[in-house]
N, C-alpha and C. Protein backbone atom coordinates (compact mmCIF):
# COMPACT_ATOMS: atom_id res chain seq x y z
N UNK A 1 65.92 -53.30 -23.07
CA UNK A 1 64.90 -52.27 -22.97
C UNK A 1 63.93 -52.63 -21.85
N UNK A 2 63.27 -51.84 -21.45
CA UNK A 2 62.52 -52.11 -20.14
C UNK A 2 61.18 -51.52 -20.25
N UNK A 3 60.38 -52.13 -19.89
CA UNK A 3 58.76 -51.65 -20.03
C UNK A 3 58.29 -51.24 -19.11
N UNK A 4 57.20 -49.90 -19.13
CA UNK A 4 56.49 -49.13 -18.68
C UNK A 4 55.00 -49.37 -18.33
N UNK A 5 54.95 -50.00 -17.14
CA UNK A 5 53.57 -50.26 -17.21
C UNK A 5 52.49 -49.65 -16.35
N UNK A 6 51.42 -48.90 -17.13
CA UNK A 6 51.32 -48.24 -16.33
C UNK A 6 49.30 -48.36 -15.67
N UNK A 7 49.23 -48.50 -14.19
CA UNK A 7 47.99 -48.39 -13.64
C UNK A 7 47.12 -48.00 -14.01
N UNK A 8 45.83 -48.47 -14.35
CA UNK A 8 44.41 -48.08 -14.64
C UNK A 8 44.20 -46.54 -14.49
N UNK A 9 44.38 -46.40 -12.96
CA UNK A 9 44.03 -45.31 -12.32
C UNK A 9 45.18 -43.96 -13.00
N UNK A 10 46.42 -44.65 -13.26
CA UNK A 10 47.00 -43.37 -14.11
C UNK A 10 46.86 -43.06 -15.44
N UNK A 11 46.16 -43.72 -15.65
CA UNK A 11 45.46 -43.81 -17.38
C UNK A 11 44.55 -42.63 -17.42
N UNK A 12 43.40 -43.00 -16.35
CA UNK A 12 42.27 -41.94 -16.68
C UNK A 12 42.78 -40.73 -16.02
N UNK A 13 43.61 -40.77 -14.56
CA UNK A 13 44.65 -39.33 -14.68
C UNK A 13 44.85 -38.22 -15.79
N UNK A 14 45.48 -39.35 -17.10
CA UNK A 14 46.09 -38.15 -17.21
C UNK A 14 45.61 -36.90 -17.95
N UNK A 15 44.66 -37.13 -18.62
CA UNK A 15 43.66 -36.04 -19.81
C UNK A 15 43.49 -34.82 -18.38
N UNK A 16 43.63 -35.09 -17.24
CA UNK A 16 43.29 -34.02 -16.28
C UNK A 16 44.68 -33.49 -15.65
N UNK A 17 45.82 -33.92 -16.43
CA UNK A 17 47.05 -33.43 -15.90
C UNK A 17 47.77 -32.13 -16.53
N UNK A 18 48.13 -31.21 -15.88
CA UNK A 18 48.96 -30.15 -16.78
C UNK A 18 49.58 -30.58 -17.30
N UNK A 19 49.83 -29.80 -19.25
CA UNK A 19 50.45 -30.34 -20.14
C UNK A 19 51.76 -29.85 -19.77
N UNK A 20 52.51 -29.21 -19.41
CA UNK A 20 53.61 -29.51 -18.71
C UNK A 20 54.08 -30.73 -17.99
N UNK A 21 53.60 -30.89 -17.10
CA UNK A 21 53.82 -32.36 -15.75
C UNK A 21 53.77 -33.48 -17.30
N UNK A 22 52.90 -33.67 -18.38
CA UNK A 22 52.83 -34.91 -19.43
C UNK A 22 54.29 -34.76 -20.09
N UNK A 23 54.24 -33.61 -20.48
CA UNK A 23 55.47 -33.37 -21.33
C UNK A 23 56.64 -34.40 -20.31
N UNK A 24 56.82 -34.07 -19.12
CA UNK A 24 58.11 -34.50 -18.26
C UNK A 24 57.73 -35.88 -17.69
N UNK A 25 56.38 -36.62 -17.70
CA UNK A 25 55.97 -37.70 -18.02
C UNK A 25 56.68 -38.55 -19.01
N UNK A 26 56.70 -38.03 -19.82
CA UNK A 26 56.64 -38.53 -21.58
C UNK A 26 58.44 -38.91 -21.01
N UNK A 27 58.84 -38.04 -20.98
CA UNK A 27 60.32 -38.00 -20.81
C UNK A 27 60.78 -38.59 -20.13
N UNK A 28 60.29 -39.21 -19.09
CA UNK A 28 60.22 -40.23 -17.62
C UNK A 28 60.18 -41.52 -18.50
N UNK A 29 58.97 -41.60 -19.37
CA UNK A 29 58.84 -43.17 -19.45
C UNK A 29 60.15 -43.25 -20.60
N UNK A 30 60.47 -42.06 -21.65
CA UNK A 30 60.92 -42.44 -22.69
C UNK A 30 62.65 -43.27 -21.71
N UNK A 31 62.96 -42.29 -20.65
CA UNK A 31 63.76 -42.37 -20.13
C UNK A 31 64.28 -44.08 -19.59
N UNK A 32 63.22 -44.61 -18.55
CA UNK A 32 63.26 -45.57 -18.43
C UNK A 32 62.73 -46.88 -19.28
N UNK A 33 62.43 -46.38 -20.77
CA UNK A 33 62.48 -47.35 -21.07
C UNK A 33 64.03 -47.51 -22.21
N UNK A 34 64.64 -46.65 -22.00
CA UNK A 34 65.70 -46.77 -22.44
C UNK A 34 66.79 -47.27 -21.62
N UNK A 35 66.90 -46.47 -20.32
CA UNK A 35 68.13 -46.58 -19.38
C UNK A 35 67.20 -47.67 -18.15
N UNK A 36 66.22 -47.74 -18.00
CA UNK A 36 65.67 -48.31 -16.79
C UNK A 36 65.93 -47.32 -15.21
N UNK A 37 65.75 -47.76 -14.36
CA UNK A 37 65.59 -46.81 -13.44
C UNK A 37 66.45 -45.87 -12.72
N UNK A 38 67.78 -46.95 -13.63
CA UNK A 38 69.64 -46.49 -13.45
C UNK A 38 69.51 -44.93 -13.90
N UNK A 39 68.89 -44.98 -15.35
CA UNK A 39 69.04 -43.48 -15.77
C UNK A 39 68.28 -42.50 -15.35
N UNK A 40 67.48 -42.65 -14.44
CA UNK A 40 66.92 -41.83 -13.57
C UNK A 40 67.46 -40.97 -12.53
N UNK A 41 68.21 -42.25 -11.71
CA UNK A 41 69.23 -41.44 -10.71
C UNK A 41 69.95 -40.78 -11.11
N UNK A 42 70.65 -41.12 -12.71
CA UNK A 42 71.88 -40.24 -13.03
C UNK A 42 71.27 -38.43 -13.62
N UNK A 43 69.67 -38.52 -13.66
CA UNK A 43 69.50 -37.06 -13.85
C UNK A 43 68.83 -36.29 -12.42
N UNK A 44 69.40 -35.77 -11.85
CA UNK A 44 69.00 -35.01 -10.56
C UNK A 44 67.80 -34.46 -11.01
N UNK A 45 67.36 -33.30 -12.10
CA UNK A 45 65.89 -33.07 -11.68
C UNK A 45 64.79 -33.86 -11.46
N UNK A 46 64.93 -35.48 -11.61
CA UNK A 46 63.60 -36.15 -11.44
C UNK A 46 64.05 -36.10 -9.24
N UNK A 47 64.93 -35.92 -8.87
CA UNK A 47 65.10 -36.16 -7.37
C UNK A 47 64.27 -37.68 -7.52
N UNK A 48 64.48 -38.63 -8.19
CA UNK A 48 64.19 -39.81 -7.37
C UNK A 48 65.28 -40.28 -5.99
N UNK A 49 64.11 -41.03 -5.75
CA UNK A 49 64.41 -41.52 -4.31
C UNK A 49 63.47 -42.72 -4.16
N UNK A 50 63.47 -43.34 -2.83
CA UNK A 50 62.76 -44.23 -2.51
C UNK A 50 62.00 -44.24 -1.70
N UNK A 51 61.07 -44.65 -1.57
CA UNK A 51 59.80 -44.01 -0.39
C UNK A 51 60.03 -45.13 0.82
N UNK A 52 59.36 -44.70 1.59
CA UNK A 52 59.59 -45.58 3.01
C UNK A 52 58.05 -45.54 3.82
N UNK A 53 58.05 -45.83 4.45
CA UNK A 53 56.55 -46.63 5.10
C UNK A 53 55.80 -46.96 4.63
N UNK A 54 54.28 -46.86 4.34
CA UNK A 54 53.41 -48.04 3.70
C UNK A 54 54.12 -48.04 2.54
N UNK A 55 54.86 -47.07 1.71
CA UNK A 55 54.88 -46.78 0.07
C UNK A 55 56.64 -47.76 0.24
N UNK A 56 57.23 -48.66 1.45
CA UNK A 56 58.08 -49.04 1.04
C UNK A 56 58.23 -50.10 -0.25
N UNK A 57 59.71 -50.36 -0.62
CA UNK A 57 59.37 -50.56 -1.78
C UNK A 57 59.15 -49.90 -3.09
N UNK A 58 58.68 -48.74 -3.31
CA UNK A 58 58.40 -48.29 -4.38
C UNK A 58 59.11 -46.71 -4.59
N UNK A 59 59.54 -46.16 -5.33
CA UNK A 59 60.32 -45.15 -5.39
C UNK A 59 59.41 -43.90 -5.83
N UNK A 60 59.41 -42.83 -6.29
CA UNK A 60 59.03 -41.41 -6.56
C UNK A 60 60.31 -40.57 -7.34
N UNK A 61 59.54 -39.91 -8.49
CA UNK A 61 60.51 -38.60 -8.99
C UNK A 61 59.61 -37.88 -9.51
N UNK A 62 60.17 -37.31 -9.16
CA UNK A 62 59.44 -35.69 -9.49
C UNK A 62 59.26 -35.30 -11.05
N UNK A 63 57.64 -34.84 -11.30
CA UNK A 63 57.37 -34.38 -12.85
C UNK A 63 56.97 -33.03 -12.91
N UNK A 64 58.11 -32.09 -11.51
CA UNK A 64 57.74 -30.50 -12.17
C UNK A 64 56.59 -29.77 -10.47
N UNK A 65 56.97 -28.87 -10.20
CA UNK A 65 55.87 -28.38 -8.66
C UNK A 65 55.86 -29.40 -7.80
N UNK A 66 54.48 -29.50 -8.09
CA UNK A 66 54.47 -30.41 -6.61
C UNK A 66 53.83 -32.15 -7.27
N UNK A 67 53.90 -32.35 -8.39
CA UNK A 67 53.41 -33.38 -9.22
C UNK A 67 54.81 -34.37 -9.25
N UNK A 68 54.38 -35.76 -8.53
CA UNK A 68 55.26 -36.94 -8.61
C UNK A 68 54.68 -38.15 -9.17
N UNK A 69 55.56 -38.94 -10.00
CA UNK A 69 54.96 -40.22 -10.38
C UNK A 69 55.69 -41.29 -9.34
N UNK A 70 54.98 -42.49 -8.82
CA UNK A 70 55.53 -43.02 -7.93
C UNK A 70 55.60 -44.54 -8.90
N UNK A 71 56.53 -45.30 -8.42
CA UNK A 71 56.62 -46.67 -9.34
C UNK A 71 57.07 -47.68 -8.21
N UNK A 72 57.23 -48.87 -9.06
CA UNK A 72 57.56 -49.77 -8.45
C UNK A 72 58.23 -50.63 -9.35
N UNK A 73 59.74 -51.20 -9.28
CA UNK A 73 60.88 -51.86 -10.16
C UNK A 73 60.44 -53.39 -10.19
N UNK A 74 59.75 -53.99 -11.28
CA UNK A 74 60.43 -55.57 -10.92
C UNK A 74 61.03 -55.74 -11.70
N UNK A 75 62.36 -56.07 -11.83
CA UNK A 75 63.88 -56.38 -12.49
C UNK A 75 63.47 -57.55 -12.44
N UNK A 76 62.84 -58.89 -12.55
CA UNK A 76 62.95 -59.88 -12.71
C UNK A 76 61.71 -60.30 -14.44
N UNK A 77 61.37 -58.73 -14.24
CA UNK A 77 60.29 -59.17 -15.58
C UNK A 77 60.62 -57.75 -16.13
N UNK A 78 61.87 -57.57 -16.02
CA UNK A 78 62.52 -55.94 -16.61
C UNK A 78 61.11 -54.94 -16.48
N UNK A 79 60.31 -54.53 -15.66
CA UNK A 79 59.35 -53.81 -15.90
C UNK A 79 59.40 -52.72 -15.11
N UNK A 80 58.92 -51.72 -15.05
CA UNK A 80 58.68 -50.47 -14.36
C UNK A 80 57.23 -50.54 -14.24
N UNK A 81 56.80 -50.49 -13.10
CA UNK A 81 55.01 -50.15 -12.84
C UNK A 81 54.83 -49.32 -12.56
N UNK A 82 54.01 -48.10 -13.06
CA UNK A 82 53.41 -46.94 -12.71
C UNK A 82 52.70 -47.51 -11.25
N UNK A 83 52.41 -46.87 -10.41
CA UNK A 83 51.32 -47.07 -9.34
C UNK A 83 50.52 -45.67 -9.40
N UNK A 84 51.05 -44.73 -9.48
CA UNK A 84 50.28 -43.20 -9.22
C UNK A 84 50.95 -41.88 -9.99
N UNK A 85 50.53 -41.51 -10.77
CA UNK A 85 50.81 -40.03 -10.87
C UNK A 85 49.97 -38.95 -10.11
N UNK A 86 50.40 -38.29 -9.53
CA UNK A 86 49.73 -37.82 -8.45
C UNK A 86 50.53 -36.26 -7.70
N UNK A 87 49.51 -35.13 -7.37
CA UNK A 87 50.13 -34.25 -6.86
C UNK A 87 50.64 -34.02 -5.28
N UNK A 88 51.74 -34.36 -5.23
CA UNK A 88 52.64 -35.27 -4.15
C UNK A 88 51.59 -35.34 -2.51
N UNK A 89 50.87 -36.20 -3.20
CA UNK A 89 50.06 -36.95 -2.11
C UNK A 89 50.14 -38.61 -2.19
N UNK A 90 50.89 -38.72 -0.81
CA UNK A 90 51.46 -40.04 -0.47
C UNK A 90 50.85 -40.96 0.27
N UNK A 91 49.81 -40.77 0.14
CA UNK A 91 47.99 -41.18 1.17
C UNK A 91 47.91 -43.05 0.09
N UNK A 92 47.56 -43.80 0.68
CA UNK A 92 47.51 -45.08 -0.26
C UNK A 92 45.77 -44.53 0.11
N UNK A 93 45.47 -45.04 -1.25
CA UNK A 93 43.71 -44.87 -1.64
C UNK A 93 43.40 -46.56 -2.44
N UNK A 94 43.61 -47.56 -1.14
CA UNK A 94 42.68 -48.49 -1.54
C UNK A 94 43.62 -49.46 -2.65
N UNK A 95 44.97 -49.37 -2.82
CA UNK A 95 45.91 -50.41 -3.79
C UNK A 95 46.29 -50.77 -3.11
């Protein structure tokens, strides 16, 4: 099983997020903490992928419009890190 850990800053996020985008949240983490980030790729609507320039390293899938959660894998402490839920703005603010 693999753990979900998730950023300060996406904590106080989310009470201000459409309950839609949570719902497909919810389903994201339940997801990877079952399959890890494998079962992500195998469902096309999250379109994960992997980001590239400052955000290299860390991947993105989609939670619905224009709302993405972005993470970061360390497989050496089985974990998934939230870094941002965010409406697909790829701007680093200060992490």
């Amino acid at each position: 099983m693999w753990q979900v850990l998730e950023h300060r800053s996406v904590v106080r996020r989310i009470p201000k997020t459409p309950v839609e985008v949570l719902k497909r949240y919810e389903k994201w983490k339940d997801i990877v903490t079952l399959s890890g980030p494998q079962g992500l790729r195998a469902i096309k609507g999250f379109h994960d992928e992997a980001l590239s320039g400052e955000w290299k390293g860390h991947r993105s899938s989609r939670l619905g419009g224009q709302f993405r959660v972005i993470y970061k894998v360390e497989a050496q402490k089985i974990a998934v890190k939230v870094i941002d839920l965010t409406a697909h703005d790829y701007r680093r603010k200060g992490k």
